[in-house]
Protein backbone atom coordinates (compact mmCIF):
# COMPACT_ATOMS: atom_id res chain seq x y z
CA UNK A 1 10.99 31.51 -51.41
CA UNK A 2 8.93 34.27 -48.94
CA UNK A 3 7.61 31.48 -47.43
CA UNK A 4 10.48 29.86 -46.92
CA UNK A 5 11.98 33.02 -45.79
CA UNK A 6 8.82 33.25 -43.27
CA UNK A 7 9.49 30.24 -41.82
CA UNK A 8 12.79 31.01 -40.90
CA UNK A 9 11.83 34.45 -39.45
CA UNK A 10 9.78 32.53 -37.37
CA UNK A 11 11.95 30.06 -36.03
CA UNK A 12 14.49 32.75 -35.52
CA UNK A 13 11.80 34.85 -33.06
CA UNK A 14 10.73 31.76 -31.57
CA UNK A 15 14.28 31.48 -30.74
CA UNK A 16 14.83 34.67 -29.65
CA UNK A 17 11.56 34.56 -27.10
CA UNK A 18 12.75 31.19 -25.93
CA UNK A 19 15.92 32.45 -25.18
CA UNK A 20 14.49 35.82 -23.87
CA UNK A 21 11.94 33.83 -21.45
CA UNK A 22 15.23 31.76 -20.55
CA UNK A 23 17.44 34.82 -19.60
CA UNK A 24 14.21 36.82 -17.77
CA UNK A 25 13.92 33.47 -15.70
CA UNK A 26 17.42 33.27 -15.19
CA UNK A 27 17.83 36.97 -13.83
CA UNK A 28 14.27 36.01 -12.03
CA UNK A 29 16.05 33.56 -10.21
CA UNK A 30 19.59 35.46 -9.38
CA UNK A 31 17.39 38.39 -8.16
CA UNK A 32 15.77 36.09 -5.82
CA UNK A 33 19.26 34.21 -4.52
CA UNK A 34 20.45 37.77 -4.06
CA UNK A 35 17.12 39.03 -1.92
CA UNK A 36 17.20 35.98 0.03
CA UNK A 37 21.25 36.25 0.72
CA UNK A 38 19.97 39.91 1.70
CA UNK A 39 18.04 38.67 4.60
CA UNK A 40 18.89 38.62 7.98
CA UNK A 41 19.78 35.08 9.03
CA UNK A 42 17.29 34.09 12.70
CA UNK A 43 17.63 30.36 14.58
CA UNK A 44 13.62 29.20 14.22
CA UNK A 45 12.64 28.56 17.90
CA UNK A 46 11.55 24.64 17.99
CA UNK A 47 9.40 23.89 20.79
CA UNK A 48 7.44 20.52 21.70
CA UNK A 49 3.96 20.20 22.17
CA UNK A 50 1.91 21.48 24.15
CA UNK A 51 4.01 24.68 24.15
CA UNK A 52 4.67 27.05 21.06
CA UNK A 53 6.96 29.62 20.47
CA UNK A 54 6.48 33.51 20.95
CA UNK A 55 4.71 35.03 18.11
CA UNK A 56 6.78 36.38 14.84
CA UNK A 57 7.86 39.99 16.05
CA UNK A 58 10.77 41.17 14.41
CA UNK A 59 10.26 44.23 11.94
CA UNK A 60 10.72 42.56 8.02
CA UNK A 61 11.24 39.02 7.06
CA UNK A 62 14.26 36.54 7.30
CA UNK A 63 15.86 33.58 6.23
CA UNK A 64 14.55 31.91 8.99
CA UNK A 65 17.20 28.06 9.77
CA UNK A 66 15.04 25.17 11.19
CA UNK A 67 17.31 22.54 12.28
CA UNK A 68 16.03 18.93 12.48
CA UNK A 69 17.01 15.49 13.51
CA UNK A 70 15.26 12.36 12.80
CA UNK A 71 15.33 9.67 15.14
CA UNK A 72 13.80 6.32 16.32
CA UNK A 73 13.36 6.23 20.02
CA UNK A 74 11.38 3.90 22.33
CA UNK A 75 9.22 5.02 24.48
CA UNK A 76 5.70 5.22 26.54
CA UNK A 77 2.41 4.78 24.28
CA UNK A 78 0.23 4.43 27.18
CA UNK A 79 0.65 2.93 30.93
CA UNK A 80 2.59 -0.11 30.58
CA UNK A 81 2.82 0.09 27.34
CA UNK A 82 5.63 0.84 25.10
CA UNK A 83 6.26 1.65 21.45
CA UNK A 84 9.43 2.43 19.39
CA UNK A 85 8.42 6.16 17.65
CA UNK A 86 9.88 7.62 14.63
CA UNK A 87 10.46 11.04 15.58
CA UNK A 88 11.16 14.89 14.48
CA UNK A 89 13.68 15.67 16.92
CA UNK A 90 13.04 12.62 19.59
CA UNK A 91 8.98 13.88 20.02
CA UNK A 92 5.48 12.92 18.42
CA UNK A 93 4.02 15.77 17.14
CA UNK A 94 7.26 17.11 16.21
CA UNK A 95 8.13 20.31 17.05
CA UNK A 96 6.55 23.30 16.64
CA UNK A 97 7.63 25.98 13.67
CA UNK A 98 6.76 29.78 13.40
CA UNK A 99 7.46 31.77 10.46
CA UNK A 100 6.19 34.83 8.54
CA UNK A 101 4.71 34.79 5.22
CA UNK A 102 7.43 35.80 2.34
CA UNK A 103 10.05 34.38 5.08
CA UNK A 104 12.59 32.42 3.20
CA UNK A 105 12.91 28.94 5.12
CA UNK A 106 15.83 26.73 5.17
CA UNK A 107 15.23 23.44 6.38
CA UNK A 108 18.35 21.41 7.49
CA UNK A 109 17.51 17.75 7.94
CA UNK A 110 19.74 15.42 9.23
CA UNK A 111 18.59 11.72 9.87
CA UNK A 112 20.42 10.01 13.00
CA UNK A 113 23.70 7.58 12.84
CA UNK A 114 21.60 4.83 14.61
CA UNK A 115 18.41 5.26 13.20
CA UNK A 116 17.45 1.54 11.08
CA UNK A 117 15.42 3.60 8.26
CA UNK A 118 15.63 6.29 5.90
CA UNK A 119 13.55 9.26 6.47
CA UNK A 120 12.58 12.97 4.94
CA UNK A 121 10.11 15.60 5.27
CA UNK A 122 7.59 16.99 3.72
CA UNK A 123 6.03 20.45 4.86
CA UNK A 124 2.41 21.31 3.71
CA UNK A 125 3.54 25.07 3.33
CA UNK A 126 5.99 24.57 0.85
CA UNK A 127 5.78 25.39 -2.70
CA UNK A 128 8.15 22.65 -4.60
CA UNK A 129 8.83 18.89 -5.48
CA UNK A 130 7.48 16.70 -2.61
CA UNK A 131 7.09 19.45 -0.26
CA UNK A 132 10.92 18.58 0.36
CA UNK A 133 10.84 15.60 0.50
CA UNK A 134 11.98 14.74 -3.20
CA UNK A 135 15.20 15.96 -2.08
CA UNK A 136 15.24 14.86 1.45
CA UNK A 137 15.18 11.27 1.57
CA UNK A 138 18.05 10.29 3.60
CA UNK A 139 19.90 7.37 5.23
CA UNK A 140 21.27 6.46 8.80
CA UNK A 141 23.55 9.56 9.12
CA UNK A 142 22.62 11.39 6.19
CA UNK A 143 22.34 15.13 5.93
CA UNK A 144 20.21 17.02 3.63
CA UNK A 145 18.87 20.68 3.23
CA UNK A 146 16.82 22.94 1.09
CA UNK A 147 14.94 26.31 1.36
CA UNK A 148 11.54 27.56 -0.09
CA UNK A 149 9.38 30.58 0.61
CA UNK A 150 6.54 31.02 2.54
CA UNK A 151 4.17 31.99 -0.11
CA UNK A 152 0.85 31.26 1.35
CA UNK A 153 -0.35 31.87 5.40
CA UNK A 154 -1.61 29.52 7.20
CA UNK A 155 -0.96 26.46 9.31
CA UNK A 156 0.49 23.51 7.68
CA UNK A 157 1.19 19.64 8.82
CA UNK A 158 4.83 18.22 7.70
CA UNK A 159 5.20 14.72 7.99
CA UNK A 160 7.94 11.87 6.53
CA UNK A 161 7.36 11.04 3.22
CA UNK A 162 9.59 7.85 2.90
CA UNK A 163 8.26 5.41 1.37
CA UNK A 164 5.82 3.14 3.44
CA UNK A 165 4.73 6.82 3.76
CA UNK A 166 1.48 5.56 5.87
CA UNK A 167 4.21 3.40 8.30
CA UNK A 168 6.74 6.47 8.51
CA UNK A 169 3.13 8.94 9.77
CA UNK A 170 1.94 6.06 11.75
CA UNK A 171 4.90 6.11 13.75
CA UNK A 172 4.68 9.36 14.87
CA UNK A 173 6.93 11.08 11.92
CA UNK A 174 4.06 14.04 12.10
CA UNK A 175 4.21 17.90 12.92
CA UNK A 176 2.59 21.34 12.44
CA UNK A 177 4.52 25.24 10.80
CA UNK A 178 2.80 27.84 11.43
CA UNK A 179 2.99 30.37 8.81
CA UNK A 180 1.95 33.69 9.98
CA UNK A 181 0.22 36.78 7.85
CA UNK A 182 1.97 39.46 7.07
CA UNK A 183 0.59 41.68 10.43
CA UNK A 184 0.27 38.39 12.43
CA UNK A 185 -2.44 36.85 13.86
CA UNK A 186 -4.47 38.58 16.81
CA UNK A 187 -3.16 38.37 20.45
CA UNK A 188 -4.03 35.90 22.53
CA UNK A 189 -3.66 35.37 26.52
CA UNK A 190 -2.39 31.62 25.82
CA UNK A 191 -1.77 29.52 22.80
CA UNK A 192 -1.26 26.08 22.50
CA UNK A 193 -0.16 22.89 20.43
CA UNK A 194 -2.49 19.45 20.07
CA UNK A 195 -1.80 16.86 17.69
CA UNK A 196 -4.14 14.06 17.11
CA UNK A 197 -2.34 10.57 15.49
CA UNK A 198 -3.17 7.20 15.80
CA UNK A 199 -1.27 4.19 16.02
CA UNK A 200 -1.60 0.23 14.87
CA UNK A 201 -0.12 -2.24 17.39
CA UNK A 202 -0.14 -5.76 17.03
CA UNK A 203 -1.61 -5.76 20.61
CA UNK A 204 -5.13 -4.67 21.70
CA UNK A 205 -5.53 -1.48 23.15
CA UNK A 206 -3.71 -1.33 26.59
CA UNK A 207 -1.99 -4.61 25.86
CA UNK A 208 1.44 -4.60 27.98
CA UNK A 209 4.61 -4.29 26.74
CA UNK A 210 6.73 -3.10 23.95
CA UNK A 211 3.84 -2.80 20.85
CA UNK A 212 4.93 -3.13 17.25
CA UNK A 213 2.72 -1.51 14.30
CA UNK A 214 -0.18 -3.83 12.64
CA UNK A 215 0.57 -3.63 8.74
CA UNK A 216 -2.59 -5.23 8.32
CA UNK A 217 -4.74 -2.98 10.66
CA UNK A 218 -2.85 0.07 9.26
CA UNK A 219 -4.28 -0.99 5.96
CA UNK A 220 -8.08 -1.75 7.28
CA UNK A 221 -8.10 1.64 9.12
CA UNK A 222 -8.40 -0.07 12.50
CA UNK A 223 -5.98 2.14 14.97
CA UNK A 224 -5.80 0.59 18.36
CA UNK A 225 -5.05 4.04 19.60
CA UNK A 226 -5.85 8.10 18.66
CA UNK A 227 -4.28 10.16 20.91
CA UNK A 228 -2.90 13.68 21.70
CA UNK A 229 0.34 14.76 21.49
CA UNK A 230 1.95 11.60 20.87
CA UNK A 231 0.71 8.92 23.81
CA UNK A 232 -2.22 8.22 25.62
CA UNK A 233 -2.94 10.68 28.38
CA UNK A 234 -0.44 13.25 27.62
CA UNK A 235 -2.64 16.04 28.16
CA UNK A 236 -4.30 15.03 31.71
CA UNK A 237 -2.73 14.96 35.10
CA UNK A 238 0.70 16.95 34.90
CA UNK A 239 0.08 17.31 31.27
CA UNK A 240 -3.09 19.65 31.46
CA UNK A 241 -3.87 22.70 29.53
CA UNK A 242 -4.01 25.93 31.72
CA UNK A 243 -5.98 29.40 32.03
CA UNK A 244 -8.13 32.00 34.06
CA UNK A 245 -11.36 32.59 33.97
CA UNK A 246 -11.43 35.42 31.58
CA UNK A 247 -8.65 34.68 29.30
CA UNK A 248 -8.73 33.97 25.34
CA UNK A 249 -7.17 30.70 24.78
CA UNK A 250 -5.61 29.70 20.79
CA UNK A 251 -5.16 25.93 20.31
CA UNK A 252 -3.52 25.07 17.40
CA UNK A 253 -4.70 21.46 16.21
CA UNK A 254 -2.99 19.62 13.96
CA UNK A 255 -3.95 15.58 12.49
CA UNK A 256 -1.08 13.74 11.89
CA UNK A 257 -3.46 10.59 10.46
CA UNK A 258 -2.56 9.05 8.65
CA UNK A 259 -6.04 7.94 7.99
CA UNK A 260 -9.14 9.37 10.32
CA UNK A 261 -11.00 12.24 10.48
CA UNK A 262 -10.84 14.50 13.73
CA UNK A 263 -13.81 15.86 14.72
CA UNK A 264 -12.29 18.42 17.27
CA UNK A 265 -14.83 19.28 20.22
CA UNK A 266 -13.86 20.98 23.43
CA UNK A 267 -16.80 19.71 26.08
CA UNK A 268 -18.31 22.55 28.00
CA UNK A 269 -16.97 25.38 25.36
CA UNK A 270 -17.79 26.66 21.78
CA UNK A 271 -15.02 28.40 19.72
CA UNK A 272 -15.96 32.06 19.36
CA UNK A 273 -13.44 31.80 16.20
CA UNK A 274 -12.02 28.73 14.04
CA UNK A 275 -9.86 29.20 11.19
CA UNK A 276 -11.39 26.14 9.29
CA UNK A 277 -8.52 24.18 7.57
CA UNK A 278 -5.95 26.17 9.33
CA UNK A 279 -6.43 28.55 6.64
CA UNK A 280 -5.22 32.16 7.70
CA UNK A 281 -4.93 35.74 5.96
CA UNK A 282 -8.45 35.71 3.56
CA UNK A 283 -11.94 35.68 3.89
CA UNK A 284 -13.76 35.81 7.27
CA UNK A 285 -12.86 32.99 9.93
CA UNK A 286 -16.31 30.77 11.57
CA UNK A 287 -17.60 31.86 14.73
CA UNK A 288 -19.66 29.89 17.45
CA UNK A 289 -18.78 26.89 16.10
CA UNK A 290 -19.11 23.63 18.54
CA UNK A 291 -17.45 20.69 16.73
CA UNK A 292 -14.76 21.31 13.73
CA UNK A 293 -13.45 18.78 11.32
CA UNK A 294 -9.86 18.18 10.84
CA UNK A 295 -8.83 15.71 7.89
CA UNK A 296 -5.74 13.66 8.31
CA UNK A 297 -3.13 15.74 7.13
CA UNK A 298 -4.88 19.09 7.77
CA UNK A 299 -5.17 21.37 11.00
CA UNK A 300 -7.70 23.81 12.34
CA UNK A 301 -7.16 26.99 14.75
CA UNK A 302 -10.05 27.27 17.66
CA UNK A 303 -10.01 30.52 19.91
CA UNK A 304 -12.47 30.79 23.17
CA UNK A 305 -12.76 33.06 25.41
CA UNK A 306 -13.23 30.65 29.16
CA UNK A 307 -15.61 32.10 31.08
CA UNK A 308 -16.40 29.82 34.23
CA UNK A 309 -13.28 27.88 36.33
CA UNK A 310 -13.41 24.01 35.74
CA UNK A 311 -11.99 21.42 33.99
CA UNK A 312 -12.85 20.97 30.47
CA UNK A 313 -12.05 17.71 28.12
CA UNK A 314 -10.93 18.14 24.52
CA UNK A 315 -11.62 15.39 22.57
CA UNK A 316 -12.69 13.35 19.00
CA UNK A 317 -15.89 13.41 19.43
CA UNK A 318 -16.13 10.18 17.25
CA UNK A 319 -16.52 10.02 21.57
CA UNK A 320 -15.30 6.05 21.71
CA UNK A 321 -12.01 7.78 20.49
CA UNK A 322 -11.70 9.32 23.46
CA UNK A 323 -13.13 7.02 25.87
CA UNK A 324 -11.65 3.98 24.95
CA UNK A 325 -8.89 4.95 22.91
CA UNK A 326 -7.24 8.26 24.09
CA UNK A 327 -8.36 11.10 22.01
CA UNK A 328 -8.71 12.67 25.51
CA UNK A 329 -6.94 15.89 27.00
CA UNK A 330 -7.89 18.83 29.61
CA UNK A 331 -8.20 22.40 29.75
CA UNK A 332 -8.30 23.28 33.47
CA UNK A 333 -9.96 26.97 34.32
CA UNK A 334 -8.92 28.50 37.36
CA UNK A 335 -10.87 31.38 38.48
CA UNK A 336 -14.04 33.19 40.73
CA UNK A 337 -17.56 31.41 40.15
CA UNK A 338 -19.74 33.23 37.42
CA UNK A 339 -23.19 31.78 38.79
CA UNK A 340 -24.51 34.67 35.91
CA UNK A 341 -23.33 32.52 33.40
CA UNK A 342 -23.58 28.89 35.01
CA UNK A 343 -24.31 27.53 38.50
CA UNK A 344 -25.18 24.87 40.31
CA UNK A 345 -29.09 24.38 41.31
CA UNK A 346 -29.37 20.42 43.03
CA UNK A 347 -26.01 18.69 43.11
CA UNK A 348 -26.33 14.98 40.85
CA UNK A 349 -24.94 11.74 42.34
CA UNK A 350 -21.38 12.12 41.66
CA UNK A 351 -19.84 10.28 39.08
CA UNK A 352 -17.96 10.06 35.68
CA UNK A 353 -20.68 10.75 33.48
CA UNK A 354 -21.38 14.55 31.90
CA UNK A 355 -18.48 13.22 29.32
């Protein structure tokens, strides 16, 4: 009989922990609708690559609205040579996002009427099913939204995860949210936005035409192209990186993938400061470092400090990447001579060589 009275007593406290656990979680949850209802309510600024947007200055956090469209549009891979992209708002990388940590986020995702596929999104930076993209996965016209907070600093790929998830990133469905510490990240003179991706035509690299992905070389790992910022050449000619001699430049560098390595090398430069893995807000960042890895589906931040005027390549310095296949961009200096720190003694036969 006691024991049967025991075992009773103990189902009944189980029951009334359960249901205590239950009701804390419960108020745990309205607490947090109400806090986040409690925020103000700010437009995220989107901005392509290269550009970002102004750092996070306001005084507390917000519920911070990042509007998005998914869309398939043609356009130029490299010179004479076109490809149909799957797009975050009609660009490869996707635009850039800025938030705070402890910001609550509210992505609204809307996939376009004449789109031929479903996409979604999943964001690195989220804490919850699929990064988003359990709940996002949406049809020609479809709308969808969600919100999470930004638990963790740092800076974070998003990318489609509709399944063939490695077709979807191959296409260009790839971008980079920057989630900033609590008292920001240190002031630069000029920050900027680099996205390395590679794509899997049917055609040979610099084959004419309109290009349509390789399954089969998507599979193998055999991209005819890595690039920049979405196409071949997109950071040379008009597309250049700019400072002054003098000036602390940020790059933010994401890798879309889906598949290769980066290994991220500015040629004539060493970072003074890389936040390895884009991680942000901890332990001490690396300094003097002269080639950083960047796995698919990861970023990096690299600060310098230019010294001399010139022009200076970023590339994958798995090098035929950016000879042969377009893992190629510039930084171009402008500025006084520093013969103190580097100068010209006999002149070489000029050339393209020096990579």
């Amino acid at each position: 009989m006691r024991r049967g009275l025991a075992v009773i007593a103990g189902v009944v406290a189980a029951g009334l922990l359960i249901g205590g656990a239950q009701l804390w979680q419960n108020q745990a949850r309205a607490r947090a609708t109400v806090a986040a209802a409690e925020l103000p309510e700010v437009k995220a600024i989107l901005i392509a690559a290269p550009a970002v947007p102004p750092p996070v200055d306001r005084p507390g956090n917000a519920k911070v609205i990042v509007t998005l469209e998914t869309t398939e549009v043609k356009g130029t891979l490299a010179d004479g040579v076109q490809y149909t992209f799957w797009t975050f708002d009609g660009t490869v990388p996707g635009p850039f996002v800025r938030v705070r940590v402890s910001d609550v986020v509210q992505i609204r995702l809307k996939n376009a009427e004449k789109s031929m596929h479903p996409h979604s999104i999943d964001l690195h930076a989220v804490t919850g099913p699929g990064g988003g993209a359990a709940v996002t996965q949406l049809g020609p016209g479809q709308e969808g939204a969600f919100e999470f907070k930004a638990l963790n600093p740092g800076l974070y790929v998003y990318h489609c995860a509709t399944p063939s998830v490695p077709e979807h990133i191959a296409n260009g469905m790839y971008g980079l949210i920057l989630v900033e510490p609590e008292k920001g990240l240190p002031r630069v003179d000029r920050e900027y936005y680099v996205m390395q991706g590679e794509f899997y035509t049917k055609g040979k690299t610099l084959a004419p035409g309109l290009q349509v992905i390789d399954r089969a070389k998507l599979t193998a790992e055999r991209p005819e192209y890595v690039v920049f910022n979405g196409r071949m050449g997109a950071l040379l000619d008009d597309g250049v990186v700019k400072a002054n001699v003098g000036e602390t430049v940020r790059l933010y560098v994401g890798n879309g993938g889906p598949n290769l390595i980066s290994s991220f090398h500015v040629i004539g430069e060493i970072f003074d400061t890389v936040y390895t893995e884009g991680a942000v807000g901890g332990g001490v960042p690396a300094r003097n470092v002269q080639t950083t890895l960047i796995p698919a589906g990861g970023a990096a931040i690299v600060e310098m400090t230019v010294q001399v005027p010139g022009r200076f390549l970023l590339v994958d310095h798995s090098i035929v990447r950016a000879m042969e296949k377009g893992a190629l961009g510039v930084l171009e200096v402008a500025g006084a001579e520093q013969p103190g720190i580097f100068k010209t003694l006999a002149p070489g036969t000029r050339g393209t060589g020096g990579h």
